[in-house]
C-alpha atoms as a PDB file:
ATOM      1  CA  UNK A   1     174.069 127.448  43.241  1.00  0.00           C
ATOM      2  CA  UNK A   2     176.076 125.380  46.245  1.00  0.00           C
ATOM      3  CA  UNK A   3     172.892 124.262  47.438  1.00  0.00           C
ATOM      4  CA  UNK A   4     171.552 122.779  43.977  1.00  0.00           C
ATOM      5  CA  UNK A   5     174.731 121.033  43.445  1.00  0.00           C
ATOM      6  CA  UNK A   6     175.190 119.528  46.225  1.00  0.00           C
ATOM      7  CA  UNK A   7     171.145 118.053  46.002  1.00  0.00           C
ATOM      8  CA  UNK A   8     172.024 117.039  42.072  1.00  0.00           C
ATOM      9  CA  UNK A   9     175.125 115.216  43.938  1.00  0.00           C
ATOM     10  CA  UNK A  10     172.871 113.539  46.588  1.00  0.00           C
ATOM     11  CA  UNK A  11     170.216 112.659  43.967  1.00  0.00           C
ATOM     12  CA  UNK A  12     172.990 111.317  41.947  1.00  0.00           C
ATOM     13  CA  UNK A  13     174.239 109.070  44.772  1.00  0.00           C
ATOM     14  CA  UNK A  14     171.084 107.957  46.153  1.00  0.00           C
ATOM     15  CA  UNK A  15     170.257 106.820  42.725  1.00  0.00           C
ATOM     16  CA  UNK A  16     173.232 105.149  41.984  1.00  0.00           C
ATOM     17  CA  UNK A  17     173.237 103.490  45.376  1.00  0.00           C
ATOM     18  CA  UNK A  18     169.943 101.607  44.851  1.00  0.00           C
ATOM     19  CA  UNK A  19     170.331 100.459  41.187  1.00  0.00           C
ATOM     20  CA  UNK A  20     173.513  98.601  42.163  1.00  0.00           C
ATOM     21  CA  UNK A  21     171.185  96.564  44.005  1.00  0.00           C
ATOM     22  CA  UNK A  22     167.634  96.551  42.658  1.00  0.00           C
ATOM     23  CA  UNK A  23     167.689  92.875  41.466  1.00  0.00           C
ATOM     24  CA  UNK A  24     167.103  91.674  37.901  1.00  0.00           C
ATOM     25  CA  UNK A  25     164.813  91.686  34.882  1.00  0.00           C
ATOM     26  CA  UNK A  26     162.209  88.413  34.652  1.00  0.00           C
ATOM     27  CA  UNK A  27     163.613  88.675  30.590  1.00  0.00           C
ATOM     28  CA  UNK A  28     167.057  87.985  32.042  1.00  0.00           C
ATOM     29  CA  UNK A  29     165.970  85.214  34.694  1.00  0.00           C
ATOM     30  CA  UNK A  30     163.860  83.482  32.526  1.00  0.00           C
ATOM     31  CA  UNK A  31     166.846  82.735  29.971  1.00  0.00           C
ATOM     32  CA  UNK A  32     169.768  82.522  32.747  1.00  0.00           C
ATOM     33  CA  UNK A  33     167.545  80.044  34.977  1.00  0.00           C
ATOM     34  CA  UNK A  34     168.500  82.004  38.356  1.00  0.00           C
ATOM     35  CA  UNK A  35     168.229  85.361  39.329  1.00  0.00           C
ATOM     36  CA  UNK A  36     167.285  88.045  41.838  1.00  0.00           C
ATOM     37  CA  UNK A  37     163.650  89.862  42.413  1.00  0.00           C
ATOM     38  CA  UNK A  38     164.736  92.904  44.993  1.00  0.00           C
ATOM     39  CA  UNK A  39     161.664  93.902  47.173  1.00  0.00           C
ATOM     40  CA  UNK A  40     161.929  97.274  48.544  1.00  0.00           C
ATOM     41  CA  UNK A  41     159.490  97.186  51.725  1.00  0.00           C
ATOM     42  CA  UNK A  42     157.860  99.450  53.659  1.00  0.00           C
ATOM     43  CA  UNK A  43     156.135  98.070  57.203  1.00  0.00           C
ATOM     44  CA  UNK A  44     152.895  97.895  58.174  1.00  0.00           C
ATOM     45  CA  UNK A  45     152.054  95.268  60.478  1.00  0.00           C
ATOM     46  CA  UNK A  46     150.462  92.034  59.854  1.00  0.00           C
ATOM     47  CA  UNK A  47     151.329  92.895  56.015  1.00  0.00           C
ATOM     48  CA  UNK A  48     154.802  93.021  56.219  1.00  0.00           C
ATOM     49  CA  UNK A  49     157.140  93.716  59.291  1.00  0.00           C
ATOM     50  CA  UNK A  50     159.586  92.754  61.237  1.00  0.00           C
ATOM     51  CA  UNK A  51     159.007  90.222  64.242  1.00  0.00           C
ATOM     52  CA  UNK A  52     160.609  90.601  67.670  1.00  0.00           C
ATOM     53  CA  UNK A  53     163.616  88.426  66.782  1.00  0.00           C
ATOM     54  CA  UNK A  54     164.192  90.244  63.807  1.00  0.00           C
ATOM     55  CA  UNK A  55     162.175  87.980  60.892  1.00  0.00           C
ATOM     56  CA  UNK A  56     160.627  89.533  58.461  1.00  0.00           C
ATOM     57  CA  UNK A  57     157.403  87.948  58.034  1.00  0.00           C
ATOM     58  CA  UNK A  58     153.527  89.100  57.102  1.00  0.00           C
ATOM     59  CA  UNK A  59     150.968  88.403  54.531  1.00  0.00           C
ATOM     60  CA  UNK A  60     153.393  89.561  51.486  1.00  0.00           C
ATOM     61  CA  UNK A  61     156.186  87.598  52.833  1.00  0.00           C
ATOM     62  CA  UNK A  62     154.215  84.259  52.807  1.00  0.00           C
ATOM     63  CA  UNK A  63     152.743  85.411  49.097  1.00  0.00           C
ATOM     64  CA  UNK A  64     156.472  86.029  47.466  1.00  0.00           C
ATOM     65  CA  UNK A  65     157.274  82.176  49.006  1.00  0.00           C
ATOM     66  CA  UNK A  66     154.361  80.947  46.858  1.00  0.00           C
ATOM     67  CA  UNK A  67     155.262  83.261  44.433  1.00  0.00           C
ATOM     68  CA  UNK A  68     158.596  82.298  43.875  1.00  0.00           C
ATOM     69  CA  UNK A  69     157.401  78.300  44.412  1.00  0.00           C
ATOM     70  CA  UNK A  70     155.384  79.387  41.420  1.00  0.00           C
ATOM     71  CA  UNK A  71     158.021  80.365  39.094  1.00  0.00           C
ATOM     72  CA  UNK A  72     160.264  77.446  39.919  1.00  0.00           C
ATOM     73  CA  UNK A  73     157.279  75.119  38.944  1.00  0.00           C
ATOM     74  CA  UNK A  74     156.074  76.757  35.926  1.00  0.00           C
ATOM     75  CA  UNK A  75     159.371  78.436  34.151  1.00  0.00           C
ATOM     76  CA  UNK A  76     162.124  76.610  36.328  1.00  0.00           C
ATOM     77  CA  UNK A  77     164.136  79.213  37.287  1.00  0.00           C
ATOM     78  CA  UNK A  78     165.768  79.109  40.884  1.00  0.00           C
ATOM     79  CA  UNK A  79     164.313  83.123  42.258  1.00  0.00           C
ATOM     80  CA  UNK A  80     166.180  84.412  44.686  1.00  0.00           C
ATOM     81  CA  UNK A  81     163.645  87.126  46.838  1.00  0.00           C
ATOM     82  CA  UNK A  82     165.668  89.876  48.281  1.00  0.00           C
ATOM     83  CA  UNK A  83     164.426  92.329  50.656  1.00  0.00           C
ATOM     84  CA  UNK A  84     165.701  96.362  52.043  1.00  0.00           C
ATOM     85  CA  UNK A  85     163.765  98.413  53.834  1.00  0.00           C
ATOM     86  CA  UNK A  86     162.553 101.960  53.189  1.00  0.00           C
ATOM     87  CA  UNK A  87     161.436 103.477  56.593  1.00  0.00           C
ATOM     88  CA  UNK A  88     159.631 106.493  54.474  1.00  0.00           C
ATOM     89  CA  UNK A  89     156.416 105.795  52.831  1.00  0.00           C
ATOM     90  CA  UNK A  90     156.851 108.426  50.396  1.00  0.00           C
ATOM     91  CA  UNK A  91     160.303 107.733  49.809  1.00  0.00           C
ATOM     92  CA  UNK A  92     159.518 104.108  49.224  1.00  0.00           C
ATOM     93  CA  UNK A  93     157.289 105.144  46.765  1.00  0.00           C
ATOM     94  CA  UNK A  94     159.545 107.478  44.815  1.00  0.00           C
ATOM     95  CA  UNK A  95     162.526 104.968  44.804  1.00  0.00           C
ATOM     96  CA  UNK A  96     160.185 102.129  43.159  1.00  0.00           C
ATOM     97  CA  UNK A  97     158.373 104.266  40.853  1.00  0.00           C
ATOM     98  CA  UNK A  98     162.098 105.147  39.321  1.00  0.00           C
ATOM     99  CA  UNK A  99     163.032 101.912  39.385  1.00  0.00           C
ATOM    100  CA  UNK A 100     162.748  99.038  36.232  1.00  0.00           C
ATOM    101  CA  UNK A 101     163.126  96.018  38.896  1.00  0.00           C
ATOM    102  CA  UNK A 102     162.392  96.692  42.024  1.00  0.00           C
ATOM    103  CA  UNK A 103     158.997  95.001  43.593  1.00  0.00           C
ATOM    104  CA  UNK A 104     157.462  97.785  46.340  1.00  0.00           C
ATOM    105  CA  UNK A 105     155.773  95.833  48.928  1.00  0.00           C
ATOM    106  CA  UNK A 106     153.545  97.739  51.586  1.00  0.00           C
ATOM    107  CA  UNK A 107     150.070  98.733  52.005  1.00  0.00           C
ATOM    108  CA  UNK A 108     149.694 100.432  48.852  1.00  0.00           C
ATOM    109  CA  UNK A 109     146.029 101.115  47.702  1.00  0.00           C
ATOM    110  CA  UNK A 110     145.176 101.412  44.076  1.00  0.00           C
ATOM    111  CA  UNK A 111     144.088 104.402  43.211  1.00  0.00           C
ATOM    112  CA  UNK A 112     143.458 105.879  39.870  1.00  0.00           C
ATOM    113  CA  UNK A 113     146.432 108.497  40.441  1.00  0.00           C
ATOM    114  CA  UNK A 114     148.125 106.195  40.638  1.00  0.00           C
ATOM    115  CA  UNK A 115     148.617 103.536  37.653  1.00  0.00           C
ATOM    116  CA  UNK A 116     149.931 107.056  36.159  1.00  0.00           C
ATOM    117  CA  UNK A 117     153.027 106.204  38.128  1.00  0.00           C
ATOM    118  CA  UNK A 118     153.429 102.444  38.697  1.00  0.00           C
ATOM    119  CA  UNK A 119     152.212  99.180  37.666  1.00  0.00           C
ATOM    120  CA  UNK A 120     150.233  97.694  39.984  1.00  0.00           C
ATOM    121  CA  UNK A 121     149.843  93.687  40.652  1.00  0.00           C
ATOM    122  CA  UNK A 122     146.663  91.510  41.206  1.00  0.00           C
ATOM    123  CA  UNK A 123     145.390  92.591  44.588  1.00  0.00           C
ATOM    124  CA  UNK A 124     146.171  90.977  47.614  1.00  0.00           C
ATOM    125  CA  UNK A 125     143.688  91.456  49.793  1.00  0.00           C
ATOM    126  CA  UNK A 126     141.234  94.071  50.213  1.00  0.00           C
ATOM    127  CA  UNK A 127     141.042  96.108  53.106  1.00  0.00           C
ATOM    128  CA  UNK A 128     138.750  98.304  54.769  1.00  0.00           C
ATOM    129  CA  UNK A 129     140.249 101.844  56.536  1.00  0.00           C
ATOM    130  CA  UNK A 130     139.152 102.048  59.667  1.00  0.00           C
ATOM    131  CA  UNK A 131     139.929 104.584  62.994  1.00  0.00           C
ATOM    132  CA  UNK A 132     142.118 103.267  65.591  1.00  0.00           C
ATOM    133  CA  UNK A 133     142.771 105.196  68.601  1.00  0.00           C
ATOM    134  CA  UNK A 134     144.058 104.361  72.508  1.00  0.00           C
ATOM    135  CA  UNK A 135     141.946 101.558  73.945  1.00  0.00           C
ATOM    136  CA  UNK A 136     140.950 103.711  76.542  1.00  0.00           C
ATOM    137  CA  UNK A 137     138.921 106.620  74.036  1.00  0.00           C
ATOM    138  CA  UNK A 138     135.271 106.835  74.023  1.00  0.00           C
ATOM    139  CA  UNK A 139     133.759 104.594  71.735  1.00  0.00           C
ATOM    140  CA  UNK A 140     133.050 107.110  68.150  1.00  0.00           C
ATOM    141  CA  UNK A 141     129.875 105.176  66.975  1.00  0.00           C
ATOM    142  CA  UNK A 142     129.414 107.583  63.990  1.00  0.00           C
ATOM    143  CA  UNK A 143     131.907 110.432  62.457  1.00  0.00           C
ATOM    144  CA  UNK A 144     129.531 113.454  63.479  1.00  0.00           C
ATOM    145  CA  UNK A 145     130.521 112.729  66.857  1.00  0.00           C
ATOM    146  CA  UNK A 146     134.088 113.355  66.147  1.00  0.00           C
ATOM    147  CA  UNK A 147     134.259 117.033  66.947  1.00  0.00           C
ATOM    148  CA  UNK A 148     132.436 116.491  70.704  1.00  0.00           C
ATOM    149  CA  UNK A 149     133.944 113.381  72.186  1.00  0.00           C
ATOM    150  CA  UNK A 150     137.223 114.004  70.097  1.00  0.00           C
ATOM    151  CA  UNK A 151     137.705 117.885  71.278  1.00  0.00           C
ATOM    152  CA  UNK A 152     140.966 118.136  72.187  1.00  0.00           C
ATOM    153  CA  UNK A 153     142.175 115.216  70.045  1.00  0.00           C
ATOM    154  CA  UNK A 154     145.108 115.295  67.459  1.00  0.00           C
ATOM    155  CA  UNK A 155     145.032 112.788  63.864  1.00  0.00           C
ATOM    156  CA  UNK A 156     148.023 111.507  62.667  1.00  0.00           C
ATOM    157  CA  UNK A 157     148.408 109.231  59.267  1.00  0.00           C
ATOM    158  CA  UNK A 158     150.890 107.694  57.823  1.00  0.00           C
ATOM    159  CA  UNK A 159     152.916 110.234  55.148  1.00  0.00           C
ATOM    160  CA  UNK A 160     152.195 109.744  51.640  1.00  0.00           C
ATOM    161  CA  UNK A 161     149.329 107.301  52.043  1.00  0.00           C
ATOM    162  CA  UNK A 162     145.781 107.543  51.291  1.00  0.00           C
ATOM    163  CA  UNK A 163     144.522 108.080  54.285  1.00  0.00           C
ATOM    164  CA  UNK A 164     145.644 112.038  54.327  1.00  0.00           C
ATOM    165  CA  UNK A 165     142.606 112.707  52.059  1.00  0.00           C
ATOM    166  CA  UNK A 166     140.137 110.685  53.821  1.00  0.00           C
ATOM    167  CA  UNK A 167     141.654 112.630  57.351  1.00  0.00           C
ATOM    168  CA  UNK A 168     141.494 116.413  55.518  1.00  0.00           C
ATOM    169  CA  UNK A 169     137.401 115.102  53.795  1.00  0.00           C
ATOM    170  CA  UNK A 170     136.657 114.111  57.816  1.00  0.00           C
ATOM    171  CA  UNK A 171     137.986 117.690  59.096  1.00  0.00           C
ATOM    172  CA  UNK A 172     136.216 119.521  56.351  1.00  0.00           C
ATOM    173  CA  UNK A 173     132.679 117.915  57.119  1.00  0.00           C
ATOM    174  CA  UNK A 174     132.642 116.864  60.397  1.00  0.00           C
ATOM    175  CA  UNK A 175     135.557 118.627  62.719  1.00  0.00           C
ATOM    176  CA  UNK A 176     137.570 122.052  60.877  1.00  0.00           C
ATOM    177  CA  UNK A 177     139.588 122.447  64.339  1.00  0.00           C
ATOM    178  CA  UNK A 178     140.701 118.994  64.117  1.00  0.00           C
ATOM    179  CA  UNK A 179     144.662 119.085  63.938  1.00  0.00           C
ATOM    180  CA  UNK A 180     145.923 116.454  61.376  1.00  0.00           C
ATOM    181  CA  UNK A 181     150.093 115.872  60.883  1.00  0.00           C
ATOM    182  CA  UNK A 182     151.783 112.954  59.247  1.00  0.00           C
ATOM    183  CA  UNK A 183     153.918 110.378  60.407  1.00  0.00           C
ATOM    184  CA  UNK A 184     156.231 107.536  59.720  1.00  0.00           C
ATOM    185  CA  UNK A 185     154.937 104.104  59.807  1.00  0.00           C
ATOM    186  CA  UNK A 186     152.198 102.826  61.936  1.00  0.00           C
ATOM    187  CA  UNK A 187     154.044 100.982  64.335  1.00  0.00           C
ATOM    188  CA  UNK A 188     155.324 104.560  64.708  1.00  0.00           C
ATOM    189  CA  UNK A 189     151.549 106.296  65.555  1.00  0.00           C
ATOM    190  CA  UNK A 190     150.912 103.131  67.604  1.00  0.00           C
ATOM    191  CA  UNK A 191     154.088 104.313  69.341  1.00  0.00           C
ATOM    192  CA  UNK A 192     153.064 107.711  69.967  1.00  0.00           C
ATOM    193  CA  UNK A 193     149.005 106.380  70.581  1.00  0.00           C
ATOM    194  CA  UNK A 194     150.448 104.401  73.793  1.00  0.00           C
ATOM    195  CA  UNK A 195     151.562 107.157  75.454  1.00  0.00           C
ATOM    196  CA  UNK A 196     149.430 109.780  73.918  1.00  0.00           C
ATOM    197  CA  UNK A 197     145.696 109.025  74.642  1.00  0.00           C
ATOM    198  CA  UNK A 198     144.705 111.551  72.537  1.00  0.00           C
ATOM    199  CA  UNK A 199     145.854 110.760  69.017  1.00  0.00           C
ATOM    200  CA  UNK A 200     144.199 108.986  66.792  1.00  0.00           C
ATOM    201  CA  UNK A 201     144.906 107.815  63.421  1.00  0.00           C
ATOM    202  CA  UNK A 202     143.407 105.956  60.001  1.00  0.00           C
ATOM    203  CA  UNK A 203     144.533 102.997  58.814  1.00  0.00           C
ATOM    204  CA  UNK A 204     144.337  99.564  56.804  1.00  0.00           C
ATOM    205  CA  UNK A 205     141.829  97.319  59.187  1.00  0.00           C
ATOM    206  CA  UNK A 206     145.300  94.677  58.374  1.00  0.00           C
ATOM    207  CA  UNK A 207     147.923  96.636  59.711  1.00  0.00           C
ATOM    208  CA  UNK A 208     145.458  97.325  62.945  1.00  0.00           C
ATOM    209  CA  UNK A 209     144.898  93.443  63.167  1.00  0.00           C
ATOM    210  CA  UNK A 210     148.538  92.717  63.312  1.00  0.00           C
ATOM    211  CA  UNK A 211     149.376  95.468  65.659  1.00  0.00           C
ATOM    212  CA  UNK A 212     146.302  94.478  67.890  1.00  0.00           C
ATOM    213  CA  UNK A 213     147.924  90.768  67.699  1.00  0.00           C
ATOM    214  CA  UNK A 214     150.844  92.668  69.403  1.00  0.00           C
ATOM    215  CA  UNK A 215     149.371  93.890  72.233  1.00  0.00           C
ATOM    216  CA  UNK A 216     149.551  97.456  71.495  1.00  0.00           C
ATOM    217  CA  UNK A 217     146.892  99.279  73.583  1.00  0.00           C
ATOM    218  CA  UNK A 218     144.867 100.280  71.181  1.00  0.00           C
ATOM    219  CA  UNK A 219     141.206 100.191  69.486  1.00  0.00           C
ATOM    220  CA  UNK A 220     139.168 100.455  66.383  1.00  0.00           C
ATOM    221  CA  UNK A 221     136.110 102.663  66.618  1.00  0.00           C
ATOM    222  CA  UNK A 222     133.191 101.317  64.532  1.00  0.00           C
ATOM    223  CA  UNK A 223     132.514 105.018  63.427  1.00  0.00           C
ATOM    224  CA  UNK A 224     132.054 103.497  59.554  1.00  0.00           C
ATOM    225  CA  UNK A 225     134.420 105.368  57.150  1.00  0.00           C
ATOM    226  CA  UNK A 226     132.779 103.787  54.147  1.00  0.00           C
ATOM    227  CA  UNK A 227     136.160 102.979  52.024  1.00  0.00           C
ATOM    228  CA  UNK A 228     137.609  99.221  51.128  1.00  0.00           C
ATOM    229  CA  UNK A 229     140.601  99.810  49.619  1.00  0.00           C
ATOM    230  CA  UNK A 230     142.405  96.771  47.148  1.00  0.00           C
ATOM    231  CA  UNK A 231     146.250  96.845  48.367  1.00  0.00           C
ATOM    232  CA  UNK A 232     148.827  95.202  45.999  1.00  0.00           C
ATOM    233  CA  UNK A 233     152.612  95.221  44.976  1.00  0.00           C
ATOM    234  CA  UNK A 234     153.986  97.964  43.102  1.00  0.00           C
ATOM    235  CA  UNK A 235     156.405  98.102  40.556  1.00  0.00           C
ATOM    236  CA  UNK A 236     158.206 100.951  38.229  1.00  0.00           C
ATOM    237  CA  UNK A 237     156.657 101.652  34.663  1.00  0.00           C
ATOM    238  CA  UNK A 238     159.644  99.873  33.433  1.00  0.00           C
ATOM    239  CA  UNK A 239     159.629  96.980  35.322  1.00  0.00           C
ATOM    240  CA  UNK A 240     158.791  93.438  32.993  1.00  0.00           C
ATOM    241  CA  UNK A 241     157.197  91.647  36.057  1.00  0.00           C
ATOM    242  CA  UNK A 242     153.879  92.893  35.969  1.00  0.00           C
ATOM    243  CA  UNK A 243     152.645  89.542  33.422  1.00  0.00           C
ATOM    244  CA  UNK A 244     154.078  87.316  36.224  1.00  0.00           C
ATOM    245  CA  UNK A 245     152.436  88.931  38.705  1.00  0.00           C
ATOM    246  CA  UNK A 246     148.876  88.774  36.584  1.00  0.00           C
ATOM    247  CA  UNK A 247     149.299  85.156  35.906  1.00  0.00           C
ATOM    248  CA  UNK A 248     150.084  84.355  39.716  1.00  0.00           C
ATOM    249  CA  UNK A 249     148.016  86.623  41.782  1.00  0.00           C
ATOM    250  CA  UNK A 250     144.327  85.357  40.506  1.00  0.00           C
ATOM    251  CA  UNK A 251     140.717  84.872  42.133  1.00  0.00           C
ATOM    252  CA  UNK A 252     141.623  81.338  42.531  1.00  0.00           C
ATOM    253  CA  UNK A 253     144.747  81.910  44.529  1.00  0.00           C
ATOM    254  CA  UNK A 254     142.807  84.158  46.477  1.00  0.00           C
ATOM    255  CA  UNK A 255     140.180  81.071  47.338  1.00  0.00           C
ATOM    256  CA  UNK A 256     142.759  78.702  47.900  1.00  0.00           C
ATOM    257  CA  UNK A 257     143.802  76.954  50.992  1.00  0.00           C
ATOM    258  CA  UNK A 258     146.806  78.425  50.830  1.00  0.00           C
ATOM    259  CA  UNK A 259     146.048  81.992  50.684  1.00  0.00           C
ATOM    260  CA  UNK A 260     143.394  81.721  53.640  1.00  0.00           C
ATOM    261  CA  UNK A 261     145.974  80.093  55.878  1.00  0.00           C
ATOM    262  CA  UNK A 262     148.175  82.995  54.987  1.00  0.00           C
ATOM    263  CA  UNK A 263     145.543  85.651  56.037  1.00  0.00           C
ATOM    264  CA  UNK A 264     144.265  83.554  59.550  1.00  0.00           C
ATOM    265  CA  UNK A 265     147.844  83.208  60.226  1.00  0.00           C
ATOM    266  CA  UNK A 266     149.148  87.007  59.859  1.00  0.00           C
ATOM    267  CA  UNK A 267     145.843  88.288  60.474  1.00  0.00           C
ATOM    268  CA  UNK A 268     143.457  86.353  62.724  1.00  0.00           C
ATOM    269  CA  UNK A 269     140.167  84.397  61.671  1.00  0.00           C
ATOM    270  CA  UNK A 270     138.261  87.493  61.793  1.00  0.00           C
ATOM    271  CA  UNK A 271     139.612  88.488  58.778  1.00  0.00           C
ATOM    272  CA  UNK A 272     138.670  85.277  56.523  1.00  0.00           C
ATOM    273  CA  UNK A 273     134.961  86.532  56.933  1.00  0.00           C
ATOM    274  CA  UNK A 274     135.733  89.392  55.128  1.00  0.00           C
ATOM    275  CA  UNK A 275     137.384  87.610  52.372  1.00  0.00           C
ATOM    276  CA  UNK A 276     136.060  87.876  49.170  1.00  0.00           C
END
């Protein structure tokens, strides 16, 4: 009985903690003029993270500036964008899903099991998984090769994420000795891949491209895993942003200037060929 109450009195805490601070409705900023939108992040590099002098910066930062240029142009009310971090994947999903104003903004792939839980926005980009490991592993052409010139080798993905059931469908087929865990974020498994040359993990081709752009020693096999996945923002069944977000985040943004500049800047140019 102790132990339930005291997890009913943490719940209630937690809980009461974040919707002191989760921002405001569009209904009320539309009328009032000014407001808050709270985005609850989660890193991933190139995507959104935090720079070695402390900026937060990344594709979804530079999208929320247009963003919120958009809704001062269109409805002119002043936005105020508001960020906290959520070092938990799965926690960072939990806390938005419960939440009727808070933006989620990670690599969050849209999956069917999904938009049961949240409302999704417009994609952002779209993103192929791919297998990173230390730059010094053999080269994995194809995923049959996996259980020879892996033997020995560990996976780690991120917790909560997609990329669990693409690890466990790889294990299954091609390697069942194959050790998979979870982790924290990737800058976390990079962490651990520097000074563990046998771990490998799966992740969004993005987040590799901005950790890649930050020297981590590391390298993307071209074993093909055969899944694109759309990433977008995420926001509670509740929420009354989700319209906003449709009328915003469209093809044409997506072929603009603008958005390209976004992606070669956070990215690299390798990724605008894969733009579509």
């Amino acid at each position: 009985m102790r132990t339930i109450t005291l997890t009913l009195v943490l719940t209630s805490v937690l809980n009461s903690t974040f919707s002191q601070t989760d921002g405001d409705t569009w209904q009320k900023i539309k009328v009032e003029k000014t407001g808050t939108l709270m985005c609850l992040w989660n890193e991933a590099y190139g995507i959104v993270f935090k720079d070695d002098n402390g900026k937060l910066r990344g594709v979804c930062i530079d999208i929320l500036e247009d963003f919120r240029l958009y809704l001062k142009q269109k409805y002119g009310v002043d936005l105020k964008v508001e960020y906290r971090e959520e070092k938990s994947f799965a926690r960072f999903l939990s806390i938005v899903g419960n939440s009727s104003t808070l933006l989620g903004v990670s690599t969050v792939s849209v999956t069917e099991e999904r938009k049961n839980r949240f409302q999704f926005s417009p994609y952002f980009i779209l993103n192929p998984n791919v297998i990173v490991t230390h730059k010094d592993a053999p080269k994995l052409s194809t995923l049959a090769e996996i259980q020879t010139l892996y033997k020995g080798y560990s996976m780690k993905v991120i917790a909560g994420s997609t990329h669990k059931d693409i690890a466990n469908s790889i294990k299954k087929r091609y390697a069942p000795a194959l050790v998979v865990s979870e982790g924290g974020t990737s800058r976390d498994i990079f962490n651990e891949i520097k000074t563990n040359k046998t771990l490998f993990t799966i992740v969004d081709f993005g987040e590799y491209l901005g950790a890649h752009k930050n020297k981590f020693p590391i390298s993307r096999q071209p074993a093909n895993l055969g899944t694109d996945d759309k990433l977008a923002f995420i926001m509670g069944k509740r929420s009354d942003w989700e319209p906003l977000w449709r009328e915003f985040l469209t093809d044409e943004y997506r072929r603009s200037p603008g958005y390209r500049k976004i992606i070669s800047e956070n990215l690299g140019l390798a990724y605008l060929g894969m733009i579509k």
